[in-house]
PDB file of N, CA and C in Angstrom:
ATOM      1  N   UNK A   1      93.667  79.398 -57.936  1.00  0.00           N
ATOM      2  CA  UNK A   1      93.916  80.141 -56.719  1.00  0.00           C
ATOM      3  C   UNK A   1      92.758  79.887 -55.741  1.00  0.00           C
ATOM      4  N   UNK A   2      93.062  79.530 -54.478  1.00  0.00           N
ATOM      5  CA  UNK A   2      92.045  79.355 -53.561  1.00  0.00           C
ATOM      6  C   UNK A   2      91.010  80.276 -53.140  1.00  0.00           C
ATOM      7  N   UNK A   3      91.558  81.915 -53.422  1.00  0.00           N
ATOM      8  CA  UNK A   3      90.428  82.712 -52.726  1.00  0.00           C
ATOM      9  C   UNK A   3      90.381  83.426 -53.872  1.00  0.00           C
ATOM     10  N   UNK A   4      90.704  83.210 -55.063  1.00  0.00           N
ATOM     11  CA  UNK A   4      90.268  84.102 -56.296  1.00  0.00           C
ATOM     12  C   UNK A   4      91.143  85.301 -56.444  1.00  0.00           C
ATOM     13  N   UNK A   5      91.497  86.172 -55.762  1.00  0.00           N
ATOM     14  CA  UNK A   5      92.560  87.013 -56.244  1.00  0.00           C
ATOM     15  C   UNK A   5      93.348  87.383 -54.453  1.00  0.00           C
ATOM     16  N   UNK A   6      94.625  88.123 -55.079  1.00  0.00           N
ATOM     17  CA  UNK A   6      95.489  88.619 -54.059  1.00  0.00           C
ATOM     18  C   UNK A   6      94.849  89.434 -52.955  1.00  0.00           C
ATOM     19  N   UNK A   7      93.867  90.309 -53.663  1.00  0.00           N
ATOM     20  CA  UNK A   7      93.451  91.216 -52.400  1.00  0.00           C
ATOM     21  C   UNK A   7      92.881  89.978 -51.361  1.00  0.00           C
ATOM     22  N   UNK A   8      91.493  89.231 -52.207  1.00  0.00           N
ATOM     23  CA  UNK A   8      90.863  88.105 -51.292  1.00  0.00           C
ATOM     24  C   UNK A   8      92.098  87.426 -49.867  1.00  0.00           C
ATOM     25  N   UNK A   9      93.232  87.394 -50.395  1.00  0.00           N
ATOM     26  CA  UNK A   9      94.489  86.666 -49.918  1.00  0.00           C
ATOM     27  C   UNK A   9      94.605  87.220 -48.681  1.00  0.00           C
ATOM     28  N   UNK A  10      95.010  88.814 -49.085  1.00  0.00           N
ATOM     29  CA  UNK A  10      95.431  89.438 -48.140  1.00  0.00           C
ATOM     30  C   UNK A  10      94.061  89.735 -47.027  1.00  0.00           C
ATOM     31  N   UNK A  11      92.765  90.274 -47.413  1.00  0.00           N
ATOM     32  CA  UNK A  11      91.810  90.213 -46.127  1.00  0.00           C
ATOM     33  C   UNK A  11      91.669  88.746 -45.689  1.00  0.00           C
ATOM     34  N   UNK A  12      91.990  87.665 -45.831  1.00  0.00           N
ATOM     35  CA  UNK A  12      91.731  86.843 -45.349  1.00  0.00           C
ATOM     36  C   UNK A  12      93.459  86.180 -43.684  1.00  0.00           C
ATOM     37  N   UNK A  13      94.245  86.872 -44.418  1.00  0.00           N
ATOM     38  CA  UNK A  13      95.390  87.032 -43.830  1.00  0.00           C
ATOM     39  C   UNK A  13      95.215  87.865 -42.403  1.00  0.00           C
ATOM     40  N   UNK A  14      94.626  89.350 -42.744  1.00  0.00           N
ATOM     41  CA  UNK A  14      94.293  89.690 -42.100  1.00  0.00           C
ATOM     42  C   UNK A  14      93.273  89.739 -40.896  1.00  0.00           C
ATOM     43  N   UNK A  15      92.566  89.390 -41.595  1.00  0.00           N
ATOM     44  CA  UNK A  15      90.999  88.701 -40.564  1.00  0.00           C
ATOM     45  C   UNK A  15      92.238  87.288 -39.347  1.00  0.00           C
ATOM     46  N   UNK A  16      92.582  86.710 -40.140  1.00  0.00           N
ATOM     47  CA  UNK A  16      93.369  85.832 -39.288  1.00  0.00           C
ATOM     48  C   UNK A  16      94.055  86.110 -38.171  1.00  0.00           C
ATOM     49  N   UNK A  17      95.173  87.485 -38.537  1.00  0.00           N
ATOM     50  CA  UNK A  17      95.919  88.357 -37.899  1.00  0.00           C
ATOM     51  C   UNK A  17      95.166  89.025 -37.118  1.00  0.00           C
ATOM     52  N   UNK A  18      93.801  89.597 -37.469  1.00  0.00           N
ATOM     53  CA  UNK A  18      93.286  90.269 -36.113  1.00  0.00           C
ATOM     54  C   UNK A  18      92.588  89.445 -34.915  1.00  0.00           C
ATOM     55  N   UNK A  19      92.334  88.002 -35.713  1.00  0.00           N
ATOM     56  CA  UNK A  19      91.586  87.477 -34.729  1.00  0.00           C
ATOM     57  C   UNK A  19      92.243  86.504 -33.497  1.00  0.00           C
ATOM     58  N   UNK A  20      93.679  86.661 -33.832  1.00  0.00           N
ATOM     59  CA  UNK A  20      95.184  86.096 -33.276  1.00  0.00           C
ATOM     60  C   UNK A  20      95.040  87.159 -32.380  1.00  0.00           C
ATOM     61  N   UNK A  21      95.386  88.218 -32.613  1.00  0.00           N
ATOM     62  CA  UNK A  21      95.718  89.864 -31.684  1.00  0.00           C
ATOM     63  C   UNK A  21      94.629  89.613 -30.853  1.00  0.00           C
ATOM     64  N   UNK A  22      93.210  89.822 -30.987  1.00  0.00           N
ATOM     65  CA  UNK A  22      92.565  89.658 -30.102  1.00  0.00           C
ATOM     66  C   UNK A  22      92.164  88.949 -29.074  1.00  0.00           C
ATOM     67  N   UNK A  23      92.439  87.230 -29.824  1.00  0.00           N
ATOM     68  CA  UNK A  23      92.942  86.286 -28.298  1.00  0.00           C
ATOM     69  C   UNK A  23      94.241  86.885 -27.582  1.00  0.00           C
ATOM     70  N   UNK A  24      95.184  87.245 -27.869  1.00  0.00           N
ATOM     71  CA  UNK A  24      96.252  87.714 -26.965  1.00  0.00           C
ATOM     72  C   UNK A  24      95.971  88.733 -26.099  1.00  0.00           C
ATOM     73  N   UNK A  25      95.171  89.559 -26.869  1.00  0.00           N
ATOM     74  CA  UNK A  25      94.588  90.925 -26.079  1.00  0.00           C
ATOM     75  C   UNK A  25      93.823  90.339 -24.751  1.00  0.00           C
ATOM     76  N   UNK A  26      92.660  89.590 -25.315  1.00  0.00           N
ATOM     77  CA  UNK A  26      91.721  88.890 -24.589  1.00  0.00           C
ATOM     78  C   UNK A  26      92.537  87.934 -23.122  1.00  0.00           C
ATOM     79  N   UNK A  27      93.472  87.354 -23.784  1.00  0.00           N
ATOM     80  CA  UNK A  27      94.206  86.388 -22.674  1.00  0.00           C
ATOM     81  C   UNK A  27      95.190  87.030 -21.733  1.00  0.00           C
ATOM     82  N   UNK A  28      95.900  88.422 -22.694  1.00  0.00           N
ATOM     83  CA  UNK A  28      96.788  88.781 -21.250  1.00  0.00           C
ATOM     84  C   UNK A  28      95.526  89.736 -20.619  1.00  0.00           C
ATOM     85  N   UNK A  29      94.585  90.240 -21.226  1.00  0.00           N
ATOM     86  CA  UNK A  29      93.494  91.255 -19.730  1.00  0.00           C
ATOM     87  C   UNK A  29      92.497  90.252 -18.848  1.00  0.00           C
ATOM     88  N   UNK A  30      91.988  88.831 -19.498  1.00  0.00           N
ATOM     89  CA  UNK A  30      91.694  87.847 -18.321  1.00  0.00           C
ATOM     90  C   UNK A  30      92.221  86.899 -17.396  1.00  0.00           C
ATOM     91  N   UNK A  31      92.921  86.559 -18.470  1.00  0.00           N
ATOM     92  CA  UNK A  31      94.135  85.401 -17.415  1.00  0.00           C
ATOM     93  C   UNK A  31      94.682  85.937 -17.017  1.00  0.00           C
ATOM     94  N   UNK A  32      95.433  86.772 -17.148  1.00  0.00           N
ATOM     95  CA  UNK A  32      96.889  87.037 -16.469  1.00  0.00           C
ATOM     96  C   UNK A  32      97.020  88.040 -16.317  1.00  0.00           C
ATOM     97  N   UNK A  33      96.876  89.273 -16.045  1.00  0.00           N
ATOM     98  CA  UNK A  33      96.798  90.583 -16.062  1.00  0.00           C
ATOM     99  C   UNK A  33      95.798  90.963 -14.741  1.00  0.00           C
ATOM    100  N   UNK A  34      94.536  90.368 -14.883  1.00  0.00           N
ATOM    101  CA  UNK A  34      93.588  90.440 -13.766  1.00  0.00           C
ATOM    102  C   UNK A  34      94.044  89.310 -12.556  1.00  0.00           C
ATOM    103  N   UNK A  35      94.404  88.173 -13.179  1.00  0.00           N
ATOM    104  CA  UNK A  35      94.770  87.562 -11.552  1.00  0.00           C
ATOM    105  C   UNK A  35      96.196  87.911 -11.135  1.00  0.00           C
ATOM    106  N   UNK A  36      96.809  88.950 -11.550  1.00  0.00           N
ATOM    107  CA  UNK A  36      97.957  89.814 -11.101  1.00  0.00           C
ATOM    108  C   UNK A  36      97.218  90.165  -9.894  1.00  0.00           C
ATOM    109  N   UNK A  37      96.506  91.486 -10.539  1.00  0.00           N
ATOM    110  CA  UNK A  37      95.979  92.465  -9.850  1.00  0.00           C
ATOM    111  C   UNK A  37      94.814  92.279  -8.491  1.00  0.00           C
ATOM    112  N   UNK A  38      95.455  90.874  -8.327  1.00  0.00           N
ATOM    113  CA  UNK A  38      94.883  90.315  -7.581  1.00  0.00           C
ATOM    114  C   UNK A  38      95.455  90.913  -5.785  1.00  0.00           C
ATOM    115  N   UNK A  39      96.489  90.433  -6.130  1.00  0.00           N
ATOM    116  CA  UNK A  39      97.603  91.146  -4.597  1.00  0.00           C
ATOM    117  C   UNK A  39      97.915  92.617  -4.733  1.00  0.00           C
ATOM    118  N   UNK A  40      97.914  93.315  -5.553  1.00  0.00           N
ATOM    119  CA  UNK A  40      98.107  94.371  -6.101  1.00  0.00           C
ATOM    120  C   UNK A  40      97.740  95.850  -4.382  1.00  0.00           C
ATOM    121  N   UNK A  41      98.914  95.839  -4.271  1.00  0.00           N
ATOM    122  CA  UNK A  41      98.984  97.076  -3.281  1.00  0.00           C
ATOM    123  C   UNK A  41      97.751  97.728  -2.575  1.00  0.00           C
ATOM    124  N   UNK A  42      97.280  98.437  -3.764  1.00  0.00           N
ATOM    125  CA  UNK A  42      96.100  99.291  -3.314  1.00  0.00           C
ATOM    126  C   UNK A  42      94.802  98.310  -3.422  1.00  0.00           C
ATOM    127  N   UNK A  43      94.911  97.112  -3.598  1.00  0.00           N
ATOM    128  CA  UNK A  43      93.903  96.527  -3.753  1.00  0.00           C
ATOM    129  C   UNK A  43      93.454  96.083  -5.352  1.00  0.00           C
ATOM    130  N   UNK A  44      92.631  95.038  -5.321  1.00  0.00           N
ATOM    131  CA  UNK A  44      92.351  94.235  -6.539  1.00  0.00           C
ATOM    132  C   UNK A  44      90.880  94.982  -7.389  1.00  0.00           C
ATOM    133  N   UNK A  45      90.403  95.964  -6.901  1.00  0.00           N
ATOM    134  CA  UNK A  45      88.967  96.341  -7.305  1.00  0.00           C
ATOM    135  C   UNK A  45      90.136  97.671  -8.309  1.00  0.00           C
ATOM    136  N   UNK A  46      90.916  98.421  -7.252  1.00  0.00           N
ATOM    137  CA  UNK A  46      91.646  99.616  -7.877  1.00  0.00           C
ATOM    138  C   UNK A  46      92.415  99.030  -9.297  1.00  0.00           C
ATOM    139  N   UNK A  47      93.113  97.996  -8.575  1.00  0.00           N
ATOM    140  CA  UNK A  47      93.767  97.669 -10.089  1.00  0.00           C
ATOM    141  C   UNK A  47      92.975  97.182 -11.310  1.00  0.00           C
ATOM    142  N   UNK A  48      91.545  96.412 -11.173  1.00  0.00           N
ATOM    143  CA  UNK A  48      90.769  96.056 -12.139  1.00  0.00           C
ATOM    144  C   UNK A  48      89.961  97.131 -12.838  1.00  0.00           C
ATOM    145  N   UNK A  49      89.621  97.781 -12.366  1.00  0.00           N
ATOM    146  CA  UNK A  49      88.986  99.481 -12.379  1.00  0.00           C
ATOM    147  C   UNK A  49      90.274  99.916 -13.463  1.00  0.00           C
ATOM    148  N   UNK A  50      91.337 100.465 -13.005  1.00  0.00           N
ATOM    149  CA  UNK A  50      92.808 100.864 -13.808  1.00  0.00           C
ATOM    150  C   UNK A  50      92.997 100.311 -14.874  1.00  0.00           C
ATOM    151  N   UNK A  51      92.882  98.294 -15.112  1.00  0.00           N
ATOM    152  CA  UNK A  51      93.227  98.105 -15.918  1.00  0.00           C
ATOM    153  C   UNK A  51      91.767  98.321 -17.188  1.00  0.00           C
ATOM    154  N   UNK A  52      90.738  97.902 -16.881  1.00  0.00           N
ATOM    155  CA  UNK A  52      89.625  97.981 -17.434  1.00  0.00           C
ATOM    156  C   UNK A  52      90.025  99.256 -17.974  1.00  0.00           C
ATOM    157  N   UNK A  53      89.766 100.440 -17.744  1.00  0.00           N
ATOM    158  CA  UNK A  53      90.197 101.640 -18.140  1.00  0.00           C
ATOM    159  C   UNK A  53      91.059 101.932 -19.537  1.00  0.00           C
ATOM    160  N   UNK A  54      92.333 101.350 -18.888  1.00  0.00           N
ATOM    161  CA  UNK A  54      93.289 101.399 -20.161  1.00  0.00           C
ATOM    162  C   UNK A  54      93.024 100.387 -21.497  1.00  0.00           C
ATOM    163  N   UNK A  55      92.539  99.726 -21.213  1.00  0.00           N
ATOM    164  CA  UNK A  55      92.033  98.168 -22.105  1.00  0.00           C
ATOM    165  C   UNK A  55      91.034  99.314 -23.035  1.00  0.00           C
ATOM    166  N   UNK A  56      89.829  99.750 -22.350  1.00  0.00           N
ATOM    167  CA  UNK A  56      88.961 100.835 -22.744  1.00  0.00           C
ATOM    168  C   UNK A  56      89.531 101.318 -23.664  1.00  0.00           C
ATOM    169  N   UNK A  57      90.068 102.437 -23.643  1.00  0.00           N
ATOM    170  CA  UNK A  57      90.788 103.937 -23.693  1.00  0.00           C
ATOM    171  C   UNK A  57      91.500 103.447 -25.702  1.00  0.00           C
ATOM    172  N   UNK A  58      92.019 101.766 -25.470  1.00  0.00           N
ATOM    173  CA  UNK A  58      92.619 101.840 -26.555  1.00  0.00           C
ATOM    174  C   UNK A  58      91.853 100.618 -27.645  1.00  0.00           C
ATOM    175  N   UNK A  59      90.327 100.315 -27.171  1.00  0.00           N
ATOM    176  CA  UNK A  59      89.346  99.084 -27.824  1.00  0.00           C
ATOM    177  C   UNK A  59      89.282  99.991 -29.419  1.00  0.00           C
ATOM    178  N   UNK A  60      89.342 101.110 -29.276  1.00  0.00           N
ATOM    179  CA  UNK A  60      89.321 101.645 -31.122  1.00  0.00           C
ATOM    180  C   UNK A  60      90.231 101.196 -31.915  1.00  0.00           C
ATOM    181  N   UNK A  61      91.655 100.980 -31.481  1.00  0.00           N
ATOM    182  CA  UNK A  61      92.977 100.944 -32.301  1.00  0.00           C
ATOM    183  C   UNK A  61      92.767  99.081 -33.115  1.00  0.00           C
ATOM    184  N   UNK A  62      93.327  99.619 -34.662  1.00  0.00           N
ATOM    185  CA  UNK A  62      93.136  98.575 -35.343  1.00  0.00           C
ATOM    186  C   UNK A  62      94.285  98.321 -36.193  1.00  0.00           C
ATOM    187  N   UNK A  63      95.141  98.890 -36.058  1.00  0.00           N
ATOM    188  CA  UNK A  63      96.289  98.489 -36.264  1.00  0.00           C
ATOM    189  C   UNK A  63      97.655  97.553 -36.152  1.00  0.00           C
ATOM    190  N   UNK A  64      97.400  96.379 -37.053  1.00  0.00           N
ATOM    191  CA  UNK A  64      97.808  95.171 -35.783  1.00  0.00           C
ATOM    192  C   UNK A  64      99.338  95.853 -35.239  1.00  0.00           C
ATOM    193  N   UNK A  65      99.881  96.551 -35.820  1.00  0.00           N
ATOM    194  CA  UNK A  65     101.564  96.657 -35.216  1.00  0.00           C
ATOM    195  C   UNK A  65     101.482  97.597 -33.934  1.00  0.00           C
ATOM    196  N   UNK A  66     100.476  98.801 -33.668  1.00  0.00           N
ATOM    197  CA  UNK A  66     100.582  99.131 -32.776  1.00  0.00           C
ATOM    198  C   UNK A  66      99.727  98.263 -31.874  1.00  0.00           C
ATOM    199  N   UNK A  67      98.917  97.207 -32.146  1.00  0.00           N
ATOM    200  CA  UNK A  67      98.544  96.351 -30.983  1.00  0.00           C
ATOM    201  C   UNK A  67      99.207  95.268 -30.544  1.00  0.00           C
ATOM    202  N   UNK A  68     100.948  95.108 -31.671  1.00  0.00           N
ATOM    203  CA  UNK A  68     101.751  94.110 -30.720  1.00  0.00           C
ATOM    204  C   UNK A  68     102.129  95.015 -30.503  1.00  0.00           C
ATOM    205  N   UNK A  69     102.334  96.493 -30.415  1.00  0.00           N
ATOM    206  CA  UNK A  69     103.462  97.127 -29.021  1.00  0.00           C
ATOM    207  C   UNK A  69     102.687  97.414 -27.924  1.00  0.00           C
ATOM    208  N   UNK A  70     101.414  97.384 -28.081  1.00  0.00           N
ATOM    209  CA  UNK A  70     100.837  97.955 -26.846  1.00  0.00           C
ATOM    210  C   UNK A  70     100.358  96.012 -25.977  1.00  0.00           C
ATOM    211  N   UNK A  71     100.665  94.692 -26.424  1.00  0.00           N
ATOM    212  CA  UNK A  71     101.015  93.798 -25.865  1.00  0.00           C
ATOM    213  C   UNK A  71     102.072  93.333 -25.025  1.00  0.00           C
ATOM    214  N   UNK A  72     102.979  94.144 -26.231  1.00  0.00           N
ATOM    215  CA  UNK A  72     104.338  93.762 -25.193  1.00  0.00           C
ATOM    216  C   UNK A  72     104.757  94.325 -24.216  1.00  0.00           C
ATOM    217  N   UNK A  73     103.468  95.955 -23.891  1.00  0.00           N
ATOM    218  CA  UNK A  73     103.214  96.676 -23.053  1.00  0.00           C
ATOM    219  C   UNK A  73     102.850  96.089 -22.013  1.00  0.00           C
ATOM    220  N   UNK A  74     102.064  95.428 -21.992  1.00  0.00           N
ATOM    221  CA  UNK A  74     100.747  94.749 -21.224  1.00  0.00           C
ATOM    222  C   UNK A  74     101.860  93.486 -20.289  1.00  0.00           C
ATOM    223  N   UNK A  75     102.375  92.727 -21.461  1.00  0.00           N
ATOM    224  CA  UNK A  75     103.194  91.761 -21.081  1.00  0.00           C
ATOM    225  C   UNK A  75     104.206  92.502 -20.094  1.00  0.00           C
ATOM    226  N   UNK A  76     104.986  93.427 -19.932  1.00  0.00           N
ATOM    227  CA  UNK A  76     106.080  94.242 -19.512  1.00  0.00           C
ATOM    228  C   UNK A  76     105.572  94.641 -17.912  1.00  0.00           C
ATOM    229  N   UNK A  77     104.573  95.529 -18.056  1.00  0.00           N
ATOM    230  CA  UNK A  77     103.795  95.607 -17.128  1.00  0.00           C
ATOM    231  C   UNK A  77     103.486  93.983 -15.443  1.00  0.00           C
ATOM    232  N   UNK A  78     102.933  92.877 -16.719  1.00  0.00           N
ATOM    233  CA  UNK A  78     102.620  91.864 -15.508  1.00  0.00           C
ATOM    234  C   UNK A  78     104.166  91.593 -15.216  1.00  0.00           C
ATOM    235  N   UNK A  79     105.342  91.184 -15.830  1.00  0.00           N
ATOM    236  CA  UNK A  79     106.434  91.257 -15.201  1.00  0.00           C
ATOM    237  C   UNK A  79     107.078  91.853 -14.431  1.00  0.00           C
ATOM    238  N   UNK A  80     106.927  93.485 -14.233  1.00  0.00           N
ATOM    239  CA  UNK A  80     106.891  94.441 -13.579  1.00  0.00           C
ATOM    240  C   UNK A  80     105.920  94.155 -11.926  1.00  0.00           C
ATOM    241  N   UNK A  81     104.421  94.016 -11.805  1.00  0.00           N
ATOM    242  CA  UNK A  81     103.843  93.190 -11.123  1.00  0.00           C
ATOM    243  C   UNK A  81     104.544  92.074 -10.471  1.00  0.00           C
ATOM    244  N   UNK A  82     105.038  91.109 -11.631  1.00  0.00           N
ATOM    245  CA  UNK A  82     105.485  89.604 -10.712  1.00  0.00           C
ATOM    246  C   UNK A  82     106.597  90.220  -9.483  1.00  0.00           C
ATOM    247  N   UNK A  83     107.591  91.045 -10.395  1.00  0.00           N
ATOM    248  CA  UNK A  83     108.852  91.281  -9.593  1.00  0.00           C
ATOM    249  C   UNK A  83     108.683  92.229  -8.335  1.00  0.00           C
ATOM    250  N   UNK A  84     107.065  92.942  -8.380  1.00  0.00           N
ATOM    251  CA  UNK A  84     107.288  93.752  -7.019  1.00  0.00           C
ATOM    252  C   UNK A  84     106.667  92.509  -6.295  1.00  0.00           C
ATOM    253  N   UNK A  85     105.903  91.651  -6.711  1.00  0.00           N
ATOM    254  CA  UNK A  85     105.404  90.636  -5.747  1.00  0.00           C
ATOM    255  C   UNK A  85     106.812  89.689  -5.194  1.00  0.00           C
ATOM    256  N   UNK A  86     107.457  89.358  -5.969  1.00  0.00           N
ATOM    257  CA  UNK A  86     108.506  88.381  -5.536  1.00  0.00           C
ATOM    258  C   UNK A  86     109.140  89.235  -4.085  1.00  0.00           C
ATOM    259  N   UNK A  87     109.544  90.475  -4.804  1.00  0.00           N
ATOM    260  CA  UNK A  87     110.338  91.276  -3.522  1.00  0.00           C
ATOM    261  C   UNK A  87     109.289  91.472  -2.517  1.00  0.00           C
ATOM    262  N   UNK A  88     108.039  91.729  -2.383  1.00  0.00           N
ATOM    263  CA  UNK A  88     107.406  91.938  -1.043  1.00  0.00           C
ATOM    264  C   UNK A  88     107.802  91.019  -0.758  1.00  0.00           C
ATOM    265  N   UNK A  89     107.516  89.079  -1.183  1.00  0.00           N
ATOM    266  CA  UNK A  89     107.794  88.225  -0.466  1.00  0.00           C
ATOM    267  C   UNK A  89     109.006  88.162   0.275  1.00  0.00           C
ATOM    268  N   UNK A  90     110.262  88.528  -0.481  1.00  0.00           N
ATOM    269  CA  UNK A  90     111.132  88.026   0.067  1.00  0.00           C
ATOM    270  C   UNK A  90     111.579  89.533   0.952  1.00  0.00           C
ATOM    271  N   UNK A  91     110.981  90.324   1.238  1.00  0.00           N
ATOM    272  CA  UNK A  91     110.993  91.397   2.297  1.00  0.00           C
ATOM    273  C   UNK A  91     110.560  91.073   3.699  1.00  0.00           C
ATOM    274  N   UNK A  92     109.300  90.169   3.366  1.00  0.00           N
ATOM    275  CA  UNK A  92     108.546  89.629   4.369  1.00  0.00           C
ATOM    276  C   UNK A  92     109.210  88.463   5.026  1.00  0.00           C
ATOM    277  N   UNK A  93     109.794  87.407   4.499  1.00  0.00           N
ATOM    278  CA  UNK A  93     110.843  86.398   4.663  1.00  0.00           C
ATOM    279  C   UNK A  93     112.055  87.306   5.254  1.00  0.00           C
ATOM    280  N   UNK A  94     112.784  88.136   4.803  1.00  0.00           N
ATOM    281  CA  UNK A  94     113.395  88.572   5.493  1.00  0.00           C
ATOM    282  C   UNK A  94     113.437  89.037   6.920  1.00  0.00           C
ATOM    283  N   UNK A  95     112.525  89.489   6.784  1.00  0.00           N
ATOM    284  CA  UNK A  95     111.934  90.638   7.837  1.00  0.00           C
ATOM    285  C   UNK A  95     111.783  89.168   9.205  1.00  0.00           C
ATOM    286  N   UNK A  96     110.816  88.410   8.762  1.00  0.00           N
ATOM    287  CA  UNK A  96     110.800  87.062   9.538  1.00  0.00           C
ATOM    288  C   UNK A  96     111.646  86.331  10.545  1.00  0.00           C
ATOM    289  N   UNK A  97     113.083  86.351   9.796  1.00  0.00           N
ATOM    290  CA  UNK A  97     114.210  85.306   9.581  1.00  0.00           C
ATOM    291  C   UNK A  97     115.542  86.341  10.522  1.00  0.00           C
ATOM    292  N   UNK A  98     115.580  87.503   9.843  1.00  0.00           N
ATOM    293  CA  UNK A  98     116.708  88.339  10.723  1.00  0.00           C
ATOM    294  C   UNK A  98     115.999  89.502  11.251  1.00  0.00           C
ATOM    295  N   UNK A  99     116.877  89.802  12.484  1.00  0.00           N
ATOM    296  CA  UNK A  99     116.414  90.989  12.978  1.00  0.00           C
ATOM    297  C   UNK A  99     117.519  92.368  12.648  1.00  0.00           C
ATOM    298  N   UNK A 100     116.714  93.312  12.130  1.00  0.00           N
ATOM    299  CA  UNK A 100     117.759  94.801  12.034  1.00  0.00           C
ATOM    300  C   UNK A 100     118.117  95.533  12.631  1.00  0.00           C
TER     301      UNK A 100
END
């Protein structure tokens, strides 16, 4: 056996599994999450402030299953973001193009 017994198996599984979760964590709050909150309504300092916060609020939780729901949170959220950005655009295009 490569790591000597089952438990060895399983923390090593795990260590794997958390250190997976945490690039995802890591990649949707730098890449993509913050250069959202870039156009972001009230401004890009409010939304980085907000998101920093919530990122905060949940750095204790070690549970990988509630840290893929609180991803697919995260993920849900920047889609939420994309789609009010798409519609300002095409409000603004509108607004442009016909008169009401």
């Amino acid at each position: 056996m490569l790591f000597g017994s089952a438990s060895h198996l399983n923390l090593a599984v795990s260590a794997s599994l958390s250190l997976w979760l945490a690039d995802e964590v890591v990649h949707l709050f730098i890449s993509y999450l913050l250069y959202l909150g870039r156009e972001y309504p009230k401004g890009g300092e409010y939304f980085r402030d907000r998101l920093r916060a919530a990122f905060t609020k949940n750095k204790s939780v070690q549970d990988p299953e509630q840290i893929k729901e609180m991803i697919a949170r995260g993920e849900y959220v920047a889609r939420e973001l994309e789609a009010l950005y798409y519609l300002r655009k095409y409000r603004a295009l509108k607004k442009r193009y016909y008169e009401e």
